[in-house]
Protein backbone atom coordinates (compact mmCIF):
# COMPACT_ATOMS: atom_id res chain seq x y z
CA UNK A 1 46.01 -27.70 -34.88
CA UNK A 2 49.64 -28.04 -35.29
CA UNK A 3 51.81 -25.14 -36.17
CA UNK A 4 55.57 -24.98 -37.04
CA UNK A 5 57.38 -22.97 -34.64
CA UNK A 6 61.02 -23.95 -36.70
CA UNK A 7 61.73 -26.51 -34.41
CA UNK A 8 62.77 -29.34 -36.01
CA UNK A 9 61.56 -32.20 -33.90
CA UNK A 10 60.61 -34.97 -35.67
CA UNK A 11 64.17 -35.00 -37.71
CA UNK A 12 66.28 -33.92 -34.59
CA UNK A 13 69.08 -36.75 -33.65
CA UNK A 14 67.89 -38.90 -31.16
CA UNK A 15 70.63 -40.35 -28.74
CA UNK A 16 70.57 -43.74 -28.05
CA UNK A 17 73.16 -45.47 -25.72
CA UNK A 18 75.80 -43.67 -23.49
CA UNK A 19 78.30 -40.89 -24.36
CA UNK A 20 81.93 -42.15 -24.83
CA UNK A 21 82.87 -40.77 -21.00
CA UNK A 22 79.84 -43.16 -19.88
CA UNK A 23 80.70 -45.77 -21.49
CA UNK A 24 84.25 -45.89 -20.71
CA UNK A 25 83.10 -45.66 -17.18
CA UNK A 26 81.17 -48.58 -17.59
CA UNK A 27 84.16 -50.46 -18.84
CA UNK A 28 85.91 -49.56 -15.76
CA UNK A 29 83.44 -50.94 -13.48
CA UNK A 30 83.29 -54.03 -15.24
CA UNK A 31 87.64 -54.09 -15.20
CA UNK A 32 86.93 -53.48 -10.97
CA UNK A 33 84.14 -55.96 -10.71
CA UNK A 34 86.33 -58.48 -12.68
CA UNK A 35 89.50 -57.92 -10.75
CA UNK A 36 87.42 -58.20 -6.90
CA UNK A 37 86.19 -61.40 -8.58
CA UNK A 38 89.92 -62.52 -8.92
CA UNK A 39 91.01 -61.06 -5.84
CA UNK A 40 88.26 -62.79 -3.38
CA UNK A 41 88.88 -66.38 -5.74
CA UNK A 42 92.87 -66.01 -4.65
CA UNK A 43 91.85 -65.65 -1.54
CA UNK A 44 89.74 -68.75 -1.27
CA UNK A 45 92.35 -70.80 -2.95
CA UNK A 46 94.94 -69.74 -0.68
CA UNK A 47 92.81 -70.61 2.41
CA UNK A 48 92.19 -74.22 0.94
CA UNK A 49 95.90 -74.64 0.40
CA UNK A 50 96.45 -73.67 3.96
CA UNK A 51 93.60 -75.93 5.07
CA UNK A 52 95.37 -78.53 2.83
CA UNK A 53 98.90 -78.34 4.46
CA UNK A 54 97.80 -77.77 8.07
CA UNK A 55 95.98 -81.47 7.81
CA UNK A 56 99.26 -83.23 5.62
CA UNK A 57 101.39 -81.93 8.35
CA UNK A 58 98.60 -83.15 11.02
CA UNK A 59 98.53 -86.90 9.49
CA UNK A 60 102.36 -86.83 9.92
């Protein structure tokens, strides 16, 4: 038997998804992810240009 103790459970908010602070937080790791991404890309393309001009200046 159910009895009604005045809590109002089955019309209380439910909370789906994350609180403003957690989401912004998740935007920020996506901003960090995105910008080690760029970072470690620079990096490979400035070790193929090095690669590229160490064998131009080899064939000379």
């Amino acid at each position: 038997m159910l009895t009604d103790n005045g809590e109002d459970r089955q019309n209380r908010p439910i909370k789906y998804g994350l609180t403003a602070a957690e989401n912004q937080r998740r935007l920020e790791l996506y901003e960090q992810e995105a910008m080690e991404r760029i970072r470690a890309a620079d990096a490979q393309d400035a070790l193929l240009l090095q690669i590229g001009l160490a064998l131009a200046q080899r064939e000379r």
